[in-house]
C-alpha atoms as a PDB file:
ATOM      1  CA  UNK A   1      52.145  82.823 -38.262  1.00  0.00           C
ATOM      2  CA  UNK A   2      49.747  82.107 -40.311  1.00  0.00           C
ATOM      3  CA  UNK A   3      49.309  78.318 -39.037  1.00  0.00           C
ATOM      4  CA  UNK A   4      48.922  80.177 -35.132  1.00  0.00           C
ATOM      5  CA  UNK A   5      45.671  82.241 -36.735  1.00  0.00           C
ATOM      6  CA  UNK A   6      44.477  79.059 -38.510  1.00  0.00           C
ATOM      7  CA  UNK A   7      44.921  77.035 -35.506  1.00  0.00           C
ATOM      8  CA  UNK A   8      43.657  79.387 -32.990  1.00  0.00           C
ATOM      9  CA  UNK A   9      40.438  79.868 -35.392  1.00  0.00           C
ATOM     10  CA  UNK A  10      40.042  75.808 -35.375  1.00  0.00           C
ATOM     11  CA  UNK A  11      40.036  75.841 -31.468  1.00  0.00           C
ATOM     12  CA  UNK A  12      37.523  78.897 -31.949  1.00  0.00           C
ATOM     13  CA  UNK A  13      35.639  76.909 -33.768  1.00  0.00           C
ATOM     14  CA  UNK A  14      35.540  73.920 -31.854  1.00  0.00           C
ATOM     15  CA  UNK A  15      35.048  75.626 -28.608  1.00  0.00           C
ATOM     16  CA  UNK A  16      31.687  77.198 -30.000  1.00  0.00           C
ATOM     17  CA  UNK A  17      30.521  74.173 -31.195  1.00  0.00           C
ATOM     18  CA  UNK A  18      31.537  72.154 -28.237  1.00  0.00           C
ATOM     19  CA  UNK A  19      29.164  75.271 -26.587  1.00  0.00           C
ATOM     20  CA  UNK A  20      26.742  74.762 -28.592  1.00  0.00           C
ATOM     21  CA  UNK A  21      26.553  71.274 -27.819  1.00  0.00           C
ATOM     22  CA  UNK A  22      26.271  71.822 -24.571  1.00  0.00           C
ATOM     23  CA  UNK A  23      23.925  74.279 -23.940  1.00  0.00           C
ATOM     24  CA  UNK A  24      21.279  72.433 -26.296  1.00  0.00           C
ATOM     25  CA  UNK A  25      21.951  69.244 -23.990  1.00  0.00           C
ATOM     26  CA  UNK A  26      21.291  71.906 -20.963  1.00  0.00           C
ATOM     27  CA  UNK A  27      18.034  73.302 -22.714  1.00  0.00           C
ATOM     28  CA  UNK A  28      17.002  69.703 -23.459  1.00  0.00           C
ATOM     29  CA  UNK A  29      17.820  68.609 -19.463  1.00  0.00           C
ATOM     30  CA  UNK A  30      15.931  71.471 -18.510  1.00  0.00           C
ATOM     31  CA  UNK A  31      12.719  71.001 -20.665  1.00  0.00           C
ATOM     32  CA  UNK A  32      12.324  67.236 -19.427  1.00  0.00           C
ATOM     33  CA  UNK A  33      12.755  68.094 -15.852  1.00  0.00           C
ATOM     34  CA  UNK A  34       9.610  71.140 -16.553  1.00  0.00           C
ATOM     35  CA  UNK A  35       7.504  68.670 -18.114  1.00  0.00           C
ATOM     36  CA  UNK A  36       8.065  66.072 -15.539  1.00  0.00           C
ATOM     37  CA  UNK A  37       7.419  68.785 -12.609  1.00  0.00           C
ATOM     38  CA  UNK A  38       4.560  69.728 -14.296  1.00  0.00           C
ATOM     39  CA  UNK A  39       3.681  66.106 -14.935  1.00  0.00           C
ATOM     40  CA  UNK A  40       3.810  65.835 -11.336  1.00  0.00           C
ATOM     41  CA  UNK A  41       1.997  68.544 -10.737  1.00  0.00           C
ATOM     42  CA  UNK A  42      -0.921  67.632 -12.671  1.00  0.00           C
ATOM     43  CA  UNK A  43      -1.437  64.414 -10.876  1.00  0.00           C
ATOM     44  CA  UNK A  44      -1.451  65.803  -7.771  1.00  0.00           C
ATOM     45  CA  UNK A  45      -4.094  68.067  -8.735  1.00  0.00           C
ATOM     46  CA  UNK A  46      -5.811  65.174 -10.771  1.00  0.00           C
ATOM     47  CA  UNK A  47      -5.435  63.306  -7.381  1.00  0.00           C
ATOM     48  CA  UNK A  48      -7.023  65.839  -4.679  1.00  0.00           C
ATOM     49  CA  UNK A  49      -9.597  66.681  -7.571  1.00  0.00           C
ATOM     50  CA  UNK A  50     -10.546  62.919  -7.582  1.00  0.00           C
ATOM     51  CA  UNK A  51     -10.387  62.868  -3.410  1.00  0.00           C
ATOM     52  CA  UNK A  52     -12.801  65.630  -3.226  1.00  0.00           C
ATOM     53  CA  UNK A  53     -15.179  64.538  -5.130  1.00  0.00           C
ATOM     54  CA  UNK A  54     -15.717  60.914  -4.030  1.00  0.00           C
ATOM     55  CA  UNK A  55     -15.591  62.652  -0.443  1.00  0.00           C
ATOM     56  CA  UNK A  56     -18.473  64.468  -2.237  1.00  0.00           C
ATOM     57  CA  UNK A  57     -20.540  61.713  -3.572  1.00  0.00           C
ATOM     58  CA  UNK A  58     -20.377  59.949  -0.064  1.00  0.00           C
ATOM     59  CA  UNK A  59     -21.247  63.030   2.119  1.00  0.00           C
ATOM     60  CA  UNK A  60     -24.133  63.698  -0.776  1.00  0.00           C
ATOM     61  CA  UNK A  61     -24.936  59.631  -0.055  1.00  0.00           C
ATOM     62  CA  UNK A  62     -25.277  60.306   3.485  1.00  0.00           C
ATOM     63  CA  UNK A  63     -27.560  63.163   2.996  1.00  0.00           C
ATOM     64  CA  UNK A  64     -29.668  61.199   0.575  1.00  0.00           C
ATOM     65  CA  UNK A  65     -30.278  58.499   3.347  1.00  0.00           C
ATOM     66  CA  UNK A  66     -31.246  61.387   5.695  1.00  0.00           C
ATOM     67  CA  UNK A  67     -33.739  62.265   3.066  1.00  0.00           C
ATOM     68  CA  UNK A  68     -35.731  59.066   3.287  1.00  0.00           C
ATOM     69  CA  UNK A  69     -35.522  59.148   6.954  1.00  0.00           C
ATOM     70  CA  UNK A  70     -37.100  62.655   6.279  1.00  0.00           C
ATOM     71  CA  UNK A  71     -39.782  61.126   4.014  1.00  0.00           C
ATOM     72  CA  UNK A  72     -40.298  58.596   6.660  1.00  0.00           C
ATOM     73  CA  UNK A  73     -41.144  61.100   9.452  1.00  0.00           C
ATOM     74  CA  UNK A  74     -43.776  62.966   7.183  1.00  0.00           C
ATOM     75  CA  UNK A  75     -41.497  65.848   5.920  1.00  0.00           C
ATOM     76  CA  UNK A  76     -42.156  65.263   2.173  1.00  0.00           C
ATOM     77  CA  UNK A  77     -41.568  68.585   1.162  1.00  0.00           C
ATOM     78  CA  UNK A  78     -38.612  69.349   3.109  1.00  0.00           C
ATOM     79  CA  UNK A  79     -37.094  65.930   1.689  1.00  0.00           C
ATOM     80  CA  UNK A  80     -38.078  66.700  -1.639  1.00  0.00           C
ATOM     81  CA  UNK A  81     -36.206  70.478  -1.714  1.00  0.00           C
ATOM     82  CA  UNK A  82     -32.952  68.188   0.092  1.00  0.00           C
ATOM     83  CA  UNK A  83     -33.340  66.004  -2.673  1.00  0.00           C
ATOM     84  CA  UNK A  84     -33.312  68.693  -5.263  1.00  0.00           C
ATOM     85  CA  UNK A  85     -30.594  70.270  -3.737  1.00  0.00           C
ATOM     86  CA  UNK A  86     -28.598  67.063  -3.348  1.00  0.00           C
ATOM     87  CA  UNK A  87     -28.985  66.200  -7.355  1.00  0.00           C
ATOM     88  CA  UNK A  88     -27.716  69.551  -8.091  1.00  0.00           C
ATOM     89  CA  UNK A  89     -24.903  69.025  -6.034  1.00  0.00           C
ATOM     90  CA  UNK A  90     -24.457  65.721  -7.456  1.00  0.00           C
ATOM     91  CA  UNK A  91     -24.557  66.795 -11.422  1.00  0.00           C
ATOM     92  CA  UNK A  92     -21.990  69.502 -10.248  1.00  0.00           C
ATOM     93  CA  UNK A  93     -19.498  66.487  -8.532  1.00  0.00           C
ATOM     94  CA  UNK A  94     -20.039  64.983 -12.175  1.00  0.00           C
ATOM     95  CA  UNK A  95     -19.155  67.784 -13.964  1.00  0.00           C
ATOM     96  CA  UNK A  96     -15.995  68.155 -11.769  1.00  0.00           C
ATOM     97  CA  UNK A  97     -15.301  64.667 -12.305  1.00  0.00           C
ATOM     98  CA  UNK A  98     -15.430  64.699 -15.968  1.00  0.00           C
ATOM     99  CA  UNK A  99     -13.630  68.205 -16.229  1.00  0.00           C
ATOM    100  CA  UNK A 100      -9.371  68.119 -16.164  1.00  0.00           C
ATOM    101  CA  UNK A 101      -7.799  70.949 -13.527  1.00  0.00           C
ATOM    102  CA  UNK A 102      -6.159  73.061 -15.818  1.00  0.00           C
ATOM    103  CA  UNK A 103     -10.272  73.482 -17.555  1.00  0.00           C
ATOM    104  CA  UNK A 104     -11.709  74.310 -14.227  1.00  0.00           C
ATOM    105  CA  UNK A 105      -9.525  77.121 -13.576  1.00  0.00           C
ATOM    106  CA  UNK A 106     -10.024  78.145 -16.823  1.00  0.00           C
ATOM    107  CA  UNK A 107     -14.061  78.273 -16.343  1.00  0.00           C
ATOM    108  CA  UNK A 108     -13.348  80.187 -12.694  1.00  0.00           C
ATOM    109  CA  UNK A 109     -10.919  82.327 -14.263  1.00  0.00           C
ATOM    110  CA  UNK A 110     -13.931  82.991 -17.045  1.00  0.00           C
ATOM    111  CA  UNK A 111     -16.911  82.991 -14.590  1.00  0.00           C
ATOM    112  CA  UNK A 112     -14.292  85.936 -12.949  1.00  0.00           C
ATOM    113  CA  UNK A 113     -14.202  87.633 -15.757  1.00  0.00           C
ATOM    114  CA  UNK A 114     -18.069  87.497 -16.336  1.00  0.00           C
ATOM    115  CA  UNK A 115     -19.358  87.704 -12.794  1.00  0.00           C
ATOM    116  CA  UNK A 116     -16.758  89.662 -10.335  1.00  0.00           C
ATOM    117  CA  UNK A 117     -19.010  90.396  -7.823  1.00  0.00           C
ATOM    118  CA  UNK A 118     -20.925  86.980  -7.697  1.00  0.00           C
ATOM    119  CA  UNK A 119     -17.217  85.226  -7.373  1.00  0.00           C
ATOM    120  CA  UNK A 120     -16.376  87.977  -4.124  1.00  0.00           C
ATOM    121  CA  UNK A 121     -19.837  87.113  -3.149  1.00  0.00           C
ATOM    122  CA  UNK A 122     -19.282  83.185  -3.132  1.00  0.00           C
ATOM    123  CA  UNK A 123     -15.866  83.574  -2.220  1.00  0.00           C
ATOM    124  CA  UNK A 124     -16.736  85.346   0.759  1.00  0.00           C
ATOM    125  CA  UNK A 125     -19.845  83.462   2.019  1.00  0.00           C
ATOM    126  CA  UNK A 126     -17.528  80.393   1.833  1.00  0.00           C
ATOM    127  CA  UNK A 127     -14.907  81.778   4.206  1.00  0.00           C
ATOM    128  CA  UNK A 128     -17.534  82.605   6.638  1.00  0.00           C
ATOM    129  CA  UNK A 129     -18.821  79.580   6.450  1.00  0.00           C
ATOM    130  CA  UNK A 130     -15.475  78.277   6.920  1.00  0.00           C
ATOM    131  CA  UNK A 131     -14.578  80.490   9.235  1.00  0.00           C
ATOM    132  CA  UNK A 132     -17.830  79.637  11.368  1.00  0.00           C
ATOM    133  CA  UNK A 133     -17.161  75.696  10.981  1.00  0.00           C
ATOM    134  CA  UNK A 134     -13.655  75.904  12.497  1.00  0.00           C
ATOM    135  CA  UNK A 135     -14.585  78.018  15.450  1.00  0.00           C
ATOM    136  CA  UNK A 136     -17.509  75.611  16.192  1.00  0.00           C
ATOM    137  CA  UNK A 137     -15.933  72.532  15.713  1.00  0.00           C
ATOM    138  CA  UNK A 138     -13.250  74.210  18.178  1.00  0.00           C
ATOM    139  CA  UNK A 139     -15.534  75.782  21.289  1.00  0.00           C
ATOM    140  CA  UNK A 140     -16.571  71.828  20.963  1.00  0.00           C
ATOM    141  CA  UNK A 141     -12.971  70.738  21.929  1.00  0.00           C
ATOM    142  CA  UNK A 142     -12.584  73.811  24.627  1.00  0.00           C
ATOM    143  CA  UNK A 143     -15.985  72.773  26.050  1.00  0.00           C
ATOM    144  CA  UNK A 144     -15.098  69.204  26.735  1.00  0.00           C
ATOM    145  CA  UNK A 145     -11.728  70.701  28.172  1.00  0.00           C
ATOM    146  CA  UNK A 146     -13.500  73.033  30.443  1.00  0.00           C
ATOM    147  CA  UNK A 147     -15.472  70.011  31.594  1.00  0.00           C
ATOM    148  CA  UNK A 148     -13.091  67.611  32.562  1.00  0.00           C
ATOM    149  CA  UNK A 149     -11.101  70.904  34.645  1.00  0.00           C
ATOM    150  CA  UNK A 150     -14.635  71.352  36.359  1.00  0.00           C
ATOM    151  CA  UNK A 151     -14.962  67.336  37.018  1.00  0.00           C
ATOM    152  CA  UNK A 152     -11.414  66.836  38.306  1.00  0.00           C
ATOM    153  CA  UNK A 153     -12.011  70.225  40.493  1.00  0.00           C
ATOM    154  CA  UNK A 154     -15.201  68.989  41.783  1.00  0.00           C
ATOM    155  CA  UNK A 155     -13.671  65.549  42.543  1.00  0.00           C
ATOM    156  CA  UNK A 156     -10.100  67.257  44.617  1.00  0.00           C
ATOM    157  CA  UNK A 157     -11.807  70.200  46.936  1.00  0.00           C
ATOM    158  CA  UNK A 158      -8.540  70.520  48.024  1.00  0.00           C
ATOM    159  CA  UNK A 159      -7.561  71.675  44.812  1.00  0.00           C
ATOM    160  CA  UNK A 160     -10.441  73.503  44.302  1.00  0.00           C
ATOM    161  CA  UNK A 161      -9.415  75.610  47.586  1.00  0.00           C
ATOM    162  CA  UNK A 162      -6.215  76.295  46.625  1.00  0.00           C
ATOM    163  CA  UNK A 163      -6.911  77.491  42.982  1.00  0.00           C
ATOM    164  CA  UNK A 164      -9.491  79.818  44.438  1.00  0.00           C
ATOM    165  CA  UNK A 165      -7.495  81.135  47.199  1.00  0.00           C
ATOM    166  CA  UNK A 166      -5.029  81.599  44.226  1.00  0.00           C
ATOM    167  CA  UNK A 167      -7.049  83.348  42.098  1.00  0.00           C
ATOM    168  CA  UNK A 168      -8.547  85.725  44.918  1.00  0.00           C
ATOM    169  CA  UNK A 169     -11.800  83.354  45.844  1.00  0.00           C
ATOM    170  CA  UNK A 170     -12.733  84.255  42.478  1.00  0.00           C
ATOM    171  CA  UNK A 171     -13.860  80.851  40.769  1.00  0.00           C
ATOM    172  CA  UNK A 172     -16.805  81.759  39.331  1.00  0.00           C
ATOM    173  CA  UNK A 173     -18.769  80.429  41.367  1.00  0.00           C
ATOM    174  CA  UNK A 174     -21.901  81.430  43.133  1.00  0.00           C
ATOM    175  CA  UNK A 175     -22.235  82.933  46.731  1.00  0.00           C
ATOM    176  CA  UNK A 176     -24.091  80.246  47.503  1.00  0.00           C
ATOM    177  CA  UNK A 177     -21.890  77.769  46.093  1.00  0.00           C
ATOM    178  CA  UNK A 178     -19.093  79.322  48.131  1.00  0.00           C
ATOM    179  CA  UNK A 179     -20.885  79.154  51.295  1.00  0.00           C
ATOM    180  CA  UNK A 180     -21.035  75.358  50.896  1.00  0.00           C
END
């Protein structure tokens, strides 16, 4: 009996070790595959940081050469406060440039910290500003899609009688442009 108890501690034994084994291997697997997603992840971020700002330094390029035109035209002053502007924006590209993702959310997260209410502030200016870019750039689209209705309406008046008749001789249009 006493071989059994010796035996069964051996497989014990073995079985914790053989555990132990294993779930280190696990631990190990699992560490590698973090630091690779995060790996990952910090290239992607590296990447769109690095997209945005060349997109940057050509849209401040652009401006720049609107600037001389400006200069050109006899608004000095005006081109001089674009210029101004356009250097500041510039020496804040660099600074994003130079600066790794994981800093700048640390300086937002600190600028947070300091300055609540001048984050909401910014934060919310640049969603209306947002907000009034997308709806601009899409009454442009709805525009030009109202047009070509009116042109091919214009072009088929039998159409154009038969969507007013279906719509109740409402079209929008004047009396007088009715009567013709």
């Amino acid at each position: 009996m006493r071989q059994e108890t010796t035996t069964a501690r051996d497989v014990k034994q073995a079985a914790r070790e053989a555990a132990a084994q294993v779930s280190g291997e696990v631990q190990k697997g699992a560490q590698r595959i973090l630091s690779e997603v995060k790996g990952a992840g910090a290239d992607f971020a590296e990447d769109r940081k690095n997209d945005a700002t060349d997109y940057l330094d050509d849209v401040i390029g652009a401006a720049k050469q609107g600037t001389a035109e400006l200069d050109k035209k006899g608004h000095a002053r005006t081109a001089a406060f674009v210029n101004e502007t356009l250097d500041r924006c510039g020496a804040a590209t660099a600074h994003l440039k130079r600066t790794s993702p994981p800093d700048l959310w640390q300086e937002v997260n600190d600028f947070a910290q300091e300055r609540p209410i001048a984050l909401f502030g910014a934060a919310f200016l640049l969603g209306f500003g947002a907000t009034r870019f997308l709806k601009s750039s899409q009454g442009g689209r709805a525009h030009r899609h109202s047009d070509k209705r009116s042109a091919s309406l214009n072009a088929d008046p039998d159409r154009r009688t038969s969507e007013q008749s279906a719509s109740g001789g409402h079209s929008g249009s004047t009396g007088s442009e009715a009567a013709e």
